[in-house]
PDB file of N, CA and C in Angstrom:
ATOM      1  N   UNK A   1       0.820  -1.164   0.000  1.00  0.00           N
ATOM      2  CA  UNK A   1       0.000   0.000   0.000  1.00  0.00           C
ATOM      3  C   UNK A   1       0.875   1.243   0.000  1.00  0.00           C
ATOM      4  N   UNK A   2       1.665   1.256  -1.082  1.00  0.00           N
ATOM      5  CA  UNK A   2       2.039   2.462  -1.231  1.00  0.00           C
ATOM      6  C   UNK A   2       1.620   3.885  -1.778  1.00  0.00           C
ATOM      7  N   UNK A   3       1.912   4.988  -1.035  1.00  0.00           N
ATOM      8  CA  UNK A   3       0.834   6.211  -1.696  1.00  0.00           C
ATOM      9  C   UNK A   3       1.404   7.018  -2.715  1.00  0.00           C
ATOM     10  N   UNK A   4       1.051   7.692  -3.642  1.00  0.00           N
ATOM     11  CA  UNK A   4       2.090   8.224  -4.407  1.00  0.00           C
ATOM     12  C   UNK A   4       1.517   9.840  -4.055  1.00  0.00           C
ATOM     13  N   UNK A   5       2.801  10.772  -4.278  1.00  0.00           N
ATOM     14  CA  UNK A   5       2.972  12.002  -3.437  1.00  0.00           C
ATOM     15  C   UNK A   5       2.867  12.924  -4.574  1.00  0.00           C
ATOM     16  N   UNK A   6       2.519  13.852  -5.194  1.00  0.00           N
ATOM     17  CA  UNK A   6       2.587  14.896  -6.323  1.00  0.00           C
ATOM     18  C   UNK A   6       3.688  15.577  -5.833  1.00  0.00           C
ATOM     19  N   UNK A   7       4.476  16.521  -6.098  1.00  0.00           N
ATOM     20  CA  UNK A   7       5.721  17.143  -5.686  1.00  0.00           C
ATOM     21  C   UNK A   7       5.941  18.523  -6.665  1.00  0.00           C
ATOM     22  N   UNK A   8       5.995  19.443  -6.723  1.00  0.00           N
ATOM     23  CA  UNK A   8       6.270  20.189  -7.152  1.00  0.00           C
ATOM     24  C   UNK A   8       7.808  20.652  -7.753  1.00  0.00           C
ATOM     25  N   UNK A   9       8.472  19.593  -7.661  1.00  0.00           N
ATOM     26  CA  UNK A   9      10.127  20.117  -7.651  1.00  0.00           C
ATOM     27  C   UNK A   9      10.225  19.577  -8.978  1.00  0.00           C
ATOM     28  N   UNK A  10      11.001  19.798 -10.018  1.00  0.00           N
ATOM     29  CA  UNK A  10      11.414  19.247 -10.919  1.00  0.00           C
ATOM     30  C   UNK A  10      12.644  18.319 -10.678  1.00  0.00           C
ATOM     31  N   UNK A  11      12.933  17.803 -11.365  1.00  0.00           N
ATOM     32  CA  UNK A  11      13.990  16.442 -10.852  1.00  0.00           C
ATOM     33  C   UNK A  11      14.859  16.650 -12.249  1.00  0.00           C
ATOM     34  N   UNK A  12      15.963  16.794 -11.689  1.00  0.00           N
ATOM     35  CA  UNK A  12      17.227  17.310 -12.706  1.00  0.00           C
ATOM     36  C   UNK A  12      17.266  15.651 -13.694  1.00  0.00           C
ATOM     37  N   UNK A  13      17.111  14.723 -12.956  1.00  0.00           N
ATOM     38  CA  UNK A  13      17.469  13.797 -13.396  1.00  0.00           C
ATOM     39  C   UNK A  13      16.646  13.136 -14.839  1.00  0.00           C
ATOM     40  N   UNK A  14      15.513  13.135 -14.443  1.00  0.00           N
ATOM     41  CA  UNK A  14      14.413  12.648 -15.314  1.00  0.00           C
ATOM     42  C   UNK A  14      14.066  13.407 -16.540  1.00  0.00           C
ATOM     43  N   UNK A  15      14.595  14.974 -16.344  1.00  0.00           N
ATOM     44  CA  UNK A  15      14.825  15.401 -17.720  1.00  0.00           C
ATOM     45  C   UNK A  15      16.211  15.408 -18.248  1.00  0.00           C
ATOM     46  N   UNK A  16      17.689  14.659 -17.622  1.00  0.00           N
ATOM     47  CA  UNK A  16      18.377  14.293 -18.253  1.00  0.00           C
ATOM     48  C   UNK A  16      18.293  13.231 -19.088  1.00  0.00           C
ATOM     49  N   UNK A  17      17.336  12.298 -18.608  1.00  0.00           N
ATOM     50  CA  UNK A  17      17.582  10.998 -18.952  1.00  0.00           C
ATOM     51  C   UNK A  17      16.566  10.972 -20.410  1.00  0.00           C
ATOM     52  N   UNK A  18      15.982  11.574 -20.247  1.00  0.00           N
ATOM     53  CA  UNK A  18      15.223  12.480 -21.598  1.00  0.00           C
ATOM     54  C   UNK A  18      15.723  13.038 -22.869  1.00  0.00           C
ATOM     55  N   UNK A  19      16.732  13.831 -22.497  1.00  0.00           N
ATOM     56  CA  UNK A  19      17.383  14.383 -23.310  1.00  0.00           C
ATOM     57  C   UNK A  19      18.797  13.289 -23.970  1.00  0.00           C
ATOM     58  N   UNK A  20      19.257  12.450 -22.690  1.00  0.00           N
ATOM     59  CA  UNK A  20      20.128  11.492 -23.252  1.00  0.00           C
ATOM     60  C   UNK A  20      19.483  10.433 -24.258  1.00  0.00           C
ATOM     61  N   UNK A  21      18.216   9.905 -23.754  1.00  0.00           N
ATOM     62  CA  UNK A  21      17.751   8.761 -24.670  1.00  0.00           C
ATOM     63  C   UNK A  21      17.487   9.630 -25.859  1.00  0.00           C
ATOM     64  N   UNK A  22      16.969  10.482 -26.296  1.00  0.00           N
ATOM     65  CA  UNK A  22      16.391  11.471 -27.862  1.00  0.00           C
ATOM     66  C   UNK A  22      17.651  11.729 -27.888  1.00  0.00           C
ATOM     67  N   UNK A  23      18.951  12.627 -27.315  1.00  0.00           N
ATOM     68  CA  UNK A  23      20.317  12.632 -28.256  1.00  0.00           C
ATOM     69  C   UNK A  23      20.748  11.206 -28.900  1.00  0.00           C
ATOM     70  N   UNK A  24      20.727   9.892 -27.935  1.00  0.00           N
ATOM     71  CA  UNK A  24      20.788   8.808 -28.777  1.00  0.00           C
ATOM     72  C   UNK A  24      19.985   8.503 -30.240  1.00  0.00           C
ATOM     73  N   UNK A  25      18.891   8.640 -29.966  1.00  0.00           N
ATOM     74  CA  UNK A  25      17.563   8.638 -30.855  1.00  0.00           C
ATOM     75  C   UNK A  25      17.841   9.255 -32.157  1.00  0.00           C
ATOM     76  N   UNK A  26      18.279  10.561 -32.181  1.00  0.00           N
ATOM     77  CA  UNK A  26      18.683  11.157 -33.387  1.00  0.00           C
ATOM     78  C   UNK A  26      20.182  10.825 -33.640  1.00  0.00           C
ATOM     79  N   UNK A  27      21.264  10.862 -32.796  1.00  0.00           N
ATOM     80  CA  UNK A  27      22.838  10.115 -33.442  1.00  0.00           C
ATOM     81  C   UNK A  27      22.734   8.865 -34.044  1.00  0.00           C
ATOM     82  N   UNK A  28      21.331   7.490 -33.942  1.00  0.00           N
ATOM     83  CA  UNK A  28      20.991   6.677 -34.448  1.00  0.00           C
ATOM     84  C   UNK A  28      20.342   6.624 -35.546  1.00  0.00           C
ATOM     85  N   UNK A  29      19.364   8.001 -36.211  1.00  0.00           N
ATOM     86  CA  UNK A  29      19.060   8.169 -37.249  1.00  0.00           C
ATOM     87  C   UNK A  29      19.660   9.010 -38.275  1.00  0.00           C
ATOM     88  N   UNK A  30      20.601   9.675 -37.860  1.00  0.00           N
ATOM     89  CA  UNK A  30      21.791  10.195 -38.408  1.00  0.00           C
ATOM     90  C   UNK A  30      22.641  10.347 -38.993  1.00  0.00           C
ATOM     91  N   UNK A  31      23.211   8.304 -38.145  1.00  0.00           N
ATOM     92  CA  UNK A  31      24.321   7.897 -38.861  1.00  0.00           C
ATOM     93  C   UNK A  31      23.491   6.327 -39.481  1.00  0.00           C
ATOM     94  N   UNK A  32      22.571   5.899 -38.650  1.00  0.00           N
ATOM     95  CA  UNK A  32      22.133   4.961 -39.862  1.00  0.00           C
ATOM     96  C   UNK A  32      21.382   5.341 -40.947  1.00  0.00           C
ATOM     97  N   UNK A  33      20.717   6.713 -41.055  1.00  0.00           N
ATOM     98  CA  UNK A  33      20.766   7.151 -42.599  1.00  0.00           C
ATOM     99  C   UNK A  33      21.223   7.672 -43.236  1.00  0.00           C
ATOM    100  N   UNK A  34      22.438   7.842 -42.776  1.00  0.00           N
ATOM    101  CA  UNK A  34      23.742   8.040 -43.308  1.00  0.00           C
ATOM    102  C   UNK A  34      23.445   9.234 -44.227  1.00  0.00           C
ATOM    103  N   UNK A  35      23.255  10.058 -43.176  1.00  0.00           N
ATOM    104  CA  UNK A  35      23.542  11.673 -43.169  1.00  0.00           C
ATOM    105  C   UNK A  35      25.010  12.403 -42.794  1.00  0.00           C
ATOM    106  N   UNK A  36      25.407  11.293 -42.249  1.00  0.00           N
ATOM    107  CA  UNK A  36      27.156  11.943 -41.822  1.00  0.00           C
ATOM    108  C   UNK A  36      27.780  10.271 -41.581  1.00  0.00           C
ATOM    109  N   UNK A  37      28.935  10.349 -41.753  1.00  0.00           N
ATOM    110  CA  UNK A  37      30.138   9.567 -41.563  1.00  0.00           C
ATOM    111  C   UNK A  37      30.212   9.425 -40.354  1.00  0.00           C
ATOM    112  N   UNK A  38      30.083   8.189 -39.526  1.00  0.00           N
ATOM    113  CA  UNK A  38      30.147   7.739 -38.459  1.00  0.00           C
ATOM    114  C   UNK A  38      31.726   8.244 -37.954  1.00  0.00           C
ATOM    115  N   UNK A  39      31.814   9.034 -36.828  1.00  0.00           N
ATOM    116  CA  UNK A  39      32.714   9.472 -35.924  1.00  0.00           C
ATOM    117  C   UNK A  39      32.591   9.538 -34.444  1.00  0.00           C
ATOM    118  N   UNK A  40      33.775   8.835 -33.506  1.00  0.00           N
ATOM    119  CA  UNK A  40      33.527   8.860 -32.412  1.00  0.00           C
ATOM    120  C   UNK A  40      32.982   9.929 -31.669  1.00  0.00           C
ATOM    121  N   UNK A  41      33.577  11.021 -32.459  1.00  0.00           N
ATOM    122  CA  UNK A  41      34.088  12.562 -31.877  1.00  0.00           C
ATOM    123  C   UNK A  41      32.493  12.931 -31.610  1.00  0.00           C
ATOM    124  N   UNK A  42      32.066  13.116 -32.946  1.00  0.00           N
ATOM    125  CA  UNK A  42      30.832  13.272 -33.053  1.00  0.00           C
ATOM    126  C   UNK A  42      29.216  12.876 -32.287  1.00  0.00           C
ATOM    127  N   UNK A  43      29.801  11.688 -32.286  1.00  0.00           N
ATOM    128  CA  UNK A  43      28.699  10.288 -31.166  1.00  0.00           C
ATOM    129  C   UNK A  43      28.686  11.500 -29.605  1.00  0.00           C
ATOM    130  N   UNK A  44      30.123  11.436 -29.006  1.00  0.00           N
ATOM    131  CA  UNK A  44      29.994  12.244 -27.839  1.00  0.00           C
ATOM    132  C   UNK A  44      29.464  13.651 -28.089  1.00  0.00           C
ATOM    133  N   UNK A  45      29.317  14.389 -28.815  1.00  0.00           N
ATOM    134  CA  UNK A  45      29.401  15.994 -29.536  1.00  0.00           C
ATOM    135  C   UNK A  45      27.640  15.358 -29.491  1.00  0.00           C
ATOM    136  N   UNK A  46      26.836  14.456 -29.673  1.00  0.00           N
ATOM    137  CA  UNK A  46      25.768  14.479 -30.084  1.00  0.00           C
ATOM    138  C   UNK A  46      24.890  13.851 -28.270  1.00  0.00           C
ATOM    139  N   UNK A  47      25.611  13.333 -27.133  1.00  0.00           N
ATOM    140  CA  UNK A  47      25.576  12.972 -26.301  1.00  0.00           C
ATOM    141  C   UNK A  47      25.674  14.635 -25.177  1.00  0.00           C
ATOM    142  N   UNK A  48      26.554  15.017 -25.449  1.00  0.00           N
ATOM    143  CA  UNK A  48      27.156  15.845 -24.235  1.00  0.00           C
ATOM    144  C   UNK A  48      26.783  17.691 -24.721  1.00  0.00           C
ATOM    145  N   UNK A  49      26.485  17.879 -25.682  1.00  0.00           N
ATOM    146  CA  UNK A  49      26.340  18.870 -25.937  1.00  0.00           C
ATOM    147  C   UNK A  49      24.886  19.533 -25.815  1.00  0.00           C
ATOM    148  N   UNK A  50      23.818  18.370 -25.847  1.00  0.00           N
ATOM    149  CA  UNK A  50      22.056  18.328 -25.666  1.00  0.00           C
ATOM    150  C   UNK A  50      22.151  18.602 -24.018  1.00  0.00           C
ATOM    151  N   UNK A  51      23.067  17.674 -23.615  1.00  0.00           N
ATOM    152  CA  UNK A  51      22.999  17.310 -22.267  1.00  0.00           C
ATOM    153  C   UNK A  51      23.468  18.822 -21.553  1.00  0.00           C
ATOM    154  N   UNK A  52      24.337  19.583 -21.773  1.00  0.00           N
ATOM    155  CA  UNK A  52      24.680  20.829 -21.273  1.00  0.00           C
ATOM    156  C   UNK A  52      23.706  21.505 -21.677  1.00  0.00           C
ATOM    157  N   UNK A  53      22.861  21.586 -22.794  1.00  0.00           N
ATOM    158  CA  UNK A  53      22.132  23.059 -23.069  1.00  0.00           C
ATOM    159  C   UNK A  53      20.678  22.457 -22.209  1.00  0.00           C
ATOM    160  N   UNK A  54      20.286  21.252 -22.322  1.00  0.00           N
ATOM    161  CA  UNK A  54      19.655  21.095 -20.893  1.00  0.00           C
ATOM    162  C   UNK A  54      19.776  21.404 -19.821  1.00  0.00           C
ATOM    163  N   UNK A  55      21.095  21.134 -19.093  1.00  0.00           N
ATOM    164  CA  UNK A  55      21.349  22.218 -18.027  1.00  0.00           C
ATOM    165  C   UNK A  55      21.355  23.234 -17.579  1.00  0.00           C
ATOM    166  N   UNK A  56      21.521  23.666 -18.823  1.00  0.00           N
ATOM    167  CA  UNK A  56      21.681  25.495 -19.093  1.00  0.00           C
ATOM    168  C   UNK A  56      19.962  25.592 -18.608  1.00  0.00           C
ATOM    169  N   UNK A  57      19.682  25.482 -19.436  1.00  0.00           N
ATOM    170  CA  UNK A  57      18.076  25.474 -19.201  1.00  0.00           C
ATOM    171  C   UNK A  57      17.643  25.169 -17.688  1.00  0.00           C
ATOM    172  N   UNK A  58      17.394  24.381 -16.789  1.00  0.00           N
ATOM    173  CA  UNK A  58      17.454  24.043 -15.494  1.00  0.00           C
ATOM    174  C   UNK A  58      18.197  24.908 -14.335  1.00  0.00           C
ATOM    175  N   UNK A  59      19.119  25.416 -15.120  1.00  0.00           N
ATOM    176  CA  UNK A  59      20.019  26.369 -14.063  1.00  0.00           C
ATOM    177  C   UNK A  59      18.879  27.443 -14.288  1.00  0.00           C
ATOM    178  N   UNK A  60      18.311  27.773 -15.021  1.00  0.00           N
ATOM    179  CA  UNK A  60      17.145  28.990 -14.774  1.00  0.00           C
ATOM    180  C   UNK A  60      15.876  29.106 -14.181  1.00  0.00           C
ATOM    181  N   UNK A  61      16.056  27.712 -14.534  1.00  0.00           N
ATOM    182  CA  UNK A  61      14.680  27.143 -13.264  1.00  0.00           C
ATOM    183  C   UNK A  61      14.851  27.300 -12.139  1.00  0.00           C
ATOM    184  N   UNK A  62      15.899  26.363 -12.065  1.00  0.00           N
ATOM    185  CA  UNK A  62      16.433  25.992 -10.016  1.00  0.00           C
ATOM    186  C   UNK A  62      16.347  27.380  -9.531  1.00  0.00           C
ATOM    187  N   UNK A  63      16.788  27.194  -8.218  1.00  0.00           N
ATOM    188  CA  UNK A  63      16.804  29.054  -7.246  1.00  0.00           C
ATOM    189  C   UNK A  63      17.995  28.044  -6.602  1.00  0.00           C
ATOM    190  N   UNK A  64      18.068  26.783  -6.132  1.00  0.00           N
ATOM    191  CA  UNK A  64      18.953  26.539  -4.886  1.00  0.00           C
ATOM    192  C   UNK A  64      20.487  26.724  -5.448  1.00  0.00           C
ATOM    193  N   UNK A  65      20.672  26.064  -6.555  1.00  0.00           N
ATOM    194  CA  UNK A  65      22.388  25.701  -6.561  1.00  0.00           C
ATOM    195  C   UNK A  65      22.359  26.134  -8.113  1.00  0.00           C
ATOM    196  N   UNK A  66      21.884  26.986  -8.469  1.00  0.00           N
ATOM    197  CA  UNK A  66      21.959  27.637  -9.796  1.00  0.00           C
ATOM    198  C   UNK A  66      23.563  27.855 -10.283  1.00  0.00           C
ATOM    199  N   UNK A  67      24.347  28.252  -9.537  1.00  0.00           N
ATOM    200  CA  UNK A  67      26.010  28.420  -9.943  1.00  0.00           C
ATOM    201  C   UNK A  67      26.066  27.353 -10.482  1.00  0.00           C
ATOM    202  N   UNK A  68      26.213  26.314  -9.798  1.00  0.00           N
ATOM    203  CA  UNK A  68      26.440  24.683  -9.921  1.00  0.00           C
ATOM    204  C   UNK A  68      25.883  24.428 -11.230  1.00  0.00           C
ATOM    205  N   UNK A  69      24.695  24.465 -11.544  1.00  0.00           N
ATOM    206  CA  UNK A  69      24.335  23.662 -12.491  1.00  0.00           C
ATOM    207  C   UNK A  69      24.663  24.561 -13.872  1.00  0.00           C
ATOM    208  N   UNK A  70      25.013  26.300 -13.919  1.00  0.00           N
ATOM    209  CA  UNK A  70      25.387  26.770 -14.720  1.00  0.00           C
ATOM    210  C   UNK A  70      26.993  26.338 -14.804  1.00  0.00           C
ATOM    211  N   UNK A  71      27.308  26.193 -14.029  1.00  0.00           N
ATOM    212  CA  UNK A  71      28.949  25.805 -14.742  1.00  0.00           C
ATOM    213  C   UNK A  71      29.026  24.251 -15.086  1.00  0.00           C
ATOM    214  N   UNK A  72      28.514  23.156 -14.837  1.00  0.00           N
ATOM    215  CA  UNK A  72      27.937  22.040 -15.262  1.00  0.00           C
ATOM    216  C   UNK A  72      27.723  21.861 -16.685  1.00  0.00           C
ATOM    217  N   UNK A  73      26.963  23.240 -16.976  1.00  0.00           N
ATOM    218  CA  UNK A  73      25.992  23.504 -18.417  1.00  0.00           C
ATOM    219  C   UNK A  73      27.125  23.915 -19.346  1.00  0.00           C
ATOM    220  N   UNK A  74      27.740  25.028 -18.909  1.00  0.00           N
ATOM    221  CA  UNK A  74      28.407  25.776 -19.589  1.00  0.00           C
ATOM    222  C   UNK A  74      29.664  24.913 -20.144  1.00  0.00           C
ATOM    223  N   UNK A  75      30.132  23.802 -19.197  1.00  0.00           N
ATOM    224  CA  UNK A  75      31.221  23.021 -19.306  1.00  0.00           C
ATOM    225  C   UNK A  75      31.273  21.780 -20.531  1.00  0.00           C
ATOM    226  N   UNK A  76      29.741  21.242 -20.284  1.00  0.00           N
ATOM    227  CA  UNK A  76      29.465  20.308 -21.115  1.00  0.00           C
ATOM    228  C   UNK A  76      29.298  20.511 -22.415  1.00  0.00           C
ATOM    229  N   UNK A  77      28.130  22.011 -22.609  1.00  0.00           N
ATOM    230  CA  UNK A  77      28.171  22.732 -24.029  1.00  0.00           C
ATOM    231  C   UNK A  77      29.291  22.692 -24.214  1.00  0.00           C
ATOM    232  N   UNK A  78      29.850  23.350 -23.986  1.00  0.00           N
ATOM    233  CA  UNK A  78      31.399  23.552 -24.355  1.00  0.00           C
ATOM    234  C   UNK A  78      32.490  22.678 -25.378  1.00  0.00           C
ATOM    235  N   UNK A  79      32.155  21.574 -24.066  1.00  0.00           N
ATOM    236  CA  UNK A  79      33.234  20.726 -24.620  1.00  0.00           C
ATOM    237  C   UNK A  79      32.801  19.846 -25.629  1.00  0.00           C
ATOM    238  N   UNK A  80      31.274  19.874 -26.047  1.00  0.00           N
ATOM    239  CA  UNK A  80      30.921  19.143 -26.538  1.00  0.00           C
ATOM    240  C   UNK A  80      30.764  19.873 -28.250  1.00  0.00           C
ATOM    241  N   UNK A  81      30.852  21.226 -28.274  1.00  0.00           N
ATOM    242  CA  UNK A  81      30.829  22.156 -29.023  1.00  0.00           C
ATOM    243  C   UNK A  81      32.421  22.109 -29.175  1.00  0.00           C
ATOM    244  N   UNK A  82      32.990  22.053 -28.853  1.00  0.00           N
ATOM    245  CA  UNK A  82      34.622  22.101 -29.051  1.00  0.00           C
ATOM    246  C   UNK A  82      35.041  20.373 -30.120  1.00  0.00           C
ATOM    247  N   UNK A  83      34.107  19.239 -29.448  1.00  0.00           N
ATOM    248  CA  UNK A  83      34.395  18.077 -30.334  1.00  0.00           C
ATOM    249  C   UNK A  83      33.671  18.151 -31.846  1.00  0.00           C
ATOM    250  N   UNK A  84      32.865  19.060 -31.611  1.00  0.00           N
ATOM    251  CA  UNK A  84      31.999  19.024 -32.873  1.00  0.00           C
ATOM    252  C   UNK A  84      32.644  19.821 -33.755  1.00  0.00           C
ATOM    253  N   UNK A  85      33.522  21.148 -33.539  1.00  0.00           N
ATOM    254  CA  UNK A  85      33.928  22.408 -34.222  1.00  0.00           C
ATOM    255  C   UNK A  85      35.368  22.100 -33.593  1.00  0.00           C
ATOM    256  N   UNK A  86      36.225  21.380 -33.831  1.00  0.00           N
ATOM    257  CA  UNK A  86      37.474  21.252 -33.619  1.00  0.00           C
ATOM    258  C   UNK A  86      38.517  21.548 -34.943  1.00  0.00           C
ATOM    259  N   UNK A  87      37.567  21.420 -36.335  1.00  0.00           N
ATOM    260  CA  UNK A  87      38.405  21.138 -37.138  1.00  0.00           C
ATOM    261  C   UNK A  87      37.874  23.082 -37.969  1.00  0.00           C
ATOM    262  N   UNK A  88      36.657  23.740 -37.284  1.00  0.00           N
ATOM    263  CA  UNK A  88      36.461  24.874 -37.587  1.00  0.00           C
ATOM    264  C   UNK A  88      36.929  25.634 -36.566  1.00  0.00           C
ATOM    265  N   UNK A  89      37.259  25.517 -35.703  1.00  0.00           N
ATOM    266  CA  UNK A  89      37.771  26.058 -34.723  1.00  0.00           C
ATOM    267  C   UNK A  89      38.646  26.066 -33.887  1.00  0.00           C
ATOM    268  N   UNK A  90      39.822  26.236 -33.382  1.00  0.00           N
ATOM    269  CA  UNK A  90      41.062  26.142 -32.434  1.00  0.00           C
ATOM    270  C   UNK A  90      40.141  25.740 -31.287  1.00  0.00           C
ATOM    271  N   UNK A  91      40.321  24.745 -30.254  1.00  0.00           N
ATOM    272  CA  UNK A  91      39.976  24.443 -29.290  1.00  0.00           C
ATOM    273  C   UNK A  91      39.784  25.405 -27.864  1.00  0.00           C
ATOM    274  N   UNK A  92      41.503  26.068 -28.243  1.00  0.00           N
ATOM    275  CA  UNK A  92      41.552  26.788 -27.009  1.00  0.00           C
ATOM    276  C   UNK A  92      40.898  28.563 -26.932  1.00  0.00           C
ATOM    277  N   UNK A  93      40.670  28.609 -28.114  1.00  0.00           N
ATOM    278  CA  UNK A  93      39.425  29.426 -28.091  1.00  0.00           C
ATOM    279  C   UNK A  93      37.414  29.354 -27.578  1.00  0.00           C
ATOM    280  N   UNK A  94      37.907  28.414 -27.442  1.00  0.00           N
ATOM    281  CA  UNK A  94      36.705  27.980 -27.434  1.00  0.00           C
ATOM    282  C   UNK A  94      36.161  27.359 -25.637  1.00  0.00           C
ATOM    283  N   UNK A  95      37.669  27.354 -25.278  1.00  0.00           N
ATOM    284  CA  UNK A  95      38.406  26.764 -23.706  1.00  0.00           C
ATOM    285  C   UNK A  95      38.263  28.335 -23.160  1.00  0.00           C
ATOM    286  N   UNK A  96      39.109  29.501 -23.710  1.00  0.00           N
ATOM    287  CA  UNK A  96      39.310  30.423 -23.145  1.00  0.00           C
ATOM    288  C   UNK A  96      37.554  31.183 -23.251  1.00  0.00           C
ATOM    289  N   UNK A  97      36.757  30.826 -23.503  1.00  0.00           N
ATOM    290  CA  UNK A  97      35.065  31.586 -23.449  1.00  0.00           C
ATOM    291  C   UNK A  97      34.399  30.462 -22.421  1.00  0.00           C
ATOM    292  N   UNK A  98      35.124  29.424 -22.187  1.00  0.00           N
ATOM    293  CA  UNK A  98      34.340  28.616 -21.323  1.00  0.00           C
ATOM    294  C   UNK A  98      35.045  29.263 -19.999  1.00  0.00           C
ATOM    295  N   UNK A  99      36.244  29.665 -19.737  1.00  0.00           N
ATOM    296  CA  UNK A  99      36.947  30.396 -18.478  1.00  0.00           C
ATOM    297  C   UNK A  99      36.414  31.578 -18.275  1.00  0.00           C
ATOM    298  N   UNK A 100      36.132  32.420 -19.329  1.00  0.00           N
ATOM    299  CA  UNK A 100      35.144  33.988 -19.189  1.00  0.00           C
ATOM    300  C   UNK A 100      34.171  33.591 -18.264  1.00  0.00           C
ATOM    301  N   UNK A 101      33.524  32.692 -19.151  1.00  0.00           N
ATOM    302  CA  UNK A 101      32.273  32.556 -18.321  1.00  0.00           C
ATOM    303  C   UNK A 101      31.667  31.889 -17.334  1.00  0.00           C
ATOM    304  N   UNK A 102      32.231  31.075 -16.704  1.00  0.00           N
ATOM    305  CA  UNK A 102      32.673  30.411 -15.964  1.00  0.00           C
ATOM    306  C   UNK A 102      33.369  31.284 -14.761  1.00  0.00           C
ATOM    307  N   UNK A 103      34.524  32.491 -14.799  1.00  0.00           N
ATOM    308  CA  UNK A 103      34.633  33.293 -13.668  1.00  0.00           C
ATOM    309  C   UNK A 103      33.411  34.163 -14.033  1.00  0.00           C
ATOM    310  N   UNK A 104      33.102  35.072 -14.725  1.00  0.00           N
ATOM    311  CA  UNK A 104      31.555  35.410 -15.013  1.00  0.00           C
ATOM    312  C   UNK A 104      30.893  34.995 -13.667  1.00  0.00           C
ATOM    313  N   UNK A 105      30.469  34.058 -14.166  1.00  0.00           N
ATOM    314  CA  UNK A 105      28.771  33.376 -13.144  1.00  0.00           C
ATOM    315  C   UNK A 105      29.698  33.260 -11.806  1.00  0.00           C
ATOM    316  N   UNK A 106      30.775  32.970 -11.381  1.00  0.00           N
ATOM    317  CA  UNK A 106      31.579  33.102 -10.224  1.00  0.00           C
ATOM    318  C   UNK A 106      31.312  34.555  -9.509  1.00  0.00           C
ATOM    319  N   UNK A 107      31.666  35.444 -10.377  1.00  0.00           N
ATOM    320  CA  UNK A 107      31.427  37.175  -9.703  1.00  0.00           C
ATOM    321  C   UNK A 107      30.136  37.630  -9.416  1.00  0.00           C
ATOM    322  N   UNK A 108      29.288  37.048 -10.488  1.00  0.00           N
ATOM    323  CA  UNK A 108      27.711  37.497 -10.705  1.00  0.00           C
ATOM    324  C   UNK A 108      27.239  36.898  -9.239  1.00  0.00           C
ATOM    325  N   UNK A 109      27.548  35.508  -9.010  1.00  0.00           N
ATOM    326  CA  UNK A 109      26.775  34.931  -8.065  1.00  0.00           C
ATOM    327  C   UNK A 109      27.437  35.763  -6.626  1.00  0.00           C
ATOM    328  N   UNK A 110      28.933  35.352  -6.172  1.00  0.00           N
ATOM    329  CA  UNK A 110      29.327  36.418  -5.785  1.00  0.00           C
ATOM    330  C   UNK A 110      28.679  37.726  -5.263  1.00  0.00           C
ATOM    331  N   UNK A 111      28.347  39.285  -6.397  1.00  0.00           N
ATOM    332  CA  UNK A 111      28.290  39.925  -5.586  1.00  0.00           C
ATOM    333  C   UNK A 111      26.282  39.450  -5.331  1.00  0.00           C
ATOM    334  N   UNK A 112      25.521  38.507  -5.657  1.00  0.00           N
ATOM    335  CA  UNK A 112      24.092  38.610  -5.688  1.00  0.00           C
ATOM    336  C   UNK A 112      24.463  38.189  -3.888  1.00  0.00           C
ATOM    337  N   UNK A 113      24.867  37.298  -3.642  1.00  0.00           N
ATOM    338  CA  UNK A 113      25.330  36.939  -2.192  1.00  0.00           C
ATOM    339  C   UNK A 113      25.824  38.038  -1.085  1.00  0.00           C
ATOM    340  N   UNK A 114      26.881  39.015  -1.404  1.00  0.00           N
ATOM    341  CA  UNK A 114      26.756  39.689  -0.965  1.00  0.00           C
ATOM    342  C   UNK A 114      25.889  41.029  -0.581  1.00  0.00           C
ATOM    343  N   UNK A 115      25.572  41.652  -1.645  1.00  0.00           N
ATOM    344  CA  UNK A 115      24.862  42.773  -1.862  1.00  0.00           C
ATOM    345  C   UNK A 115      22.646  42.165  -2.297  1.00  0.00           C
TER     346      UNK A 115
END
């Protein structure tokens, strides 16, 4: 006799696991209809890059640990945008806007804490 509880909180998790199974979903129709040349680089770039701009998204929701989940977001876009645009782009350009912003949301949160 278990009761089930309605909850108002969103659960970080259950819309990751969302966004991971549909990034699979489309890297599977992708490369088996061979719209692009199967690449490892890419597989992760199609995994990790949904998965950060989800976060991104959630960090605007949350109120509790919003820093957290924006540098989470910002990290994963990133790097996952860096495997995808490696061969259009120098990496460490792309490293040095993830450090902007990243101390960014450090100061922002910062002075909201203090002031």
């Amino acid at each position: 006799m278990s009761k089930s509880v309605k909850s108002d909180k969103t659960s970080y998790g259950v819309g990751a696991l969302f966004v991971f199974a549909a990034s699979l979903g489309v890297a599977a129709i992708v490369y088996g209809g061979g719209f692009l040349i199967f690449d490892p680089l890419n597989l992760i770039t199609f995994i990790i890059s949904p998965l950060g701009a989800y976060t991104l998204l959630y960090a605007l929701k949350v109120r509790g640990d919003r820093p957290y989940y924006l540098s989470w977001g910002l990290i994963m876009l990133i790097t996952g945008l860096s495997l995808a645009l490696y061969r259009l782009i120098n990496v460490m350009v792309l490293f040095g806007l993830l450090l902007i912003l990243l101390a960014s949301i450090g100061l922002f949160e910062y002075w909201r804490r203090k002031g």
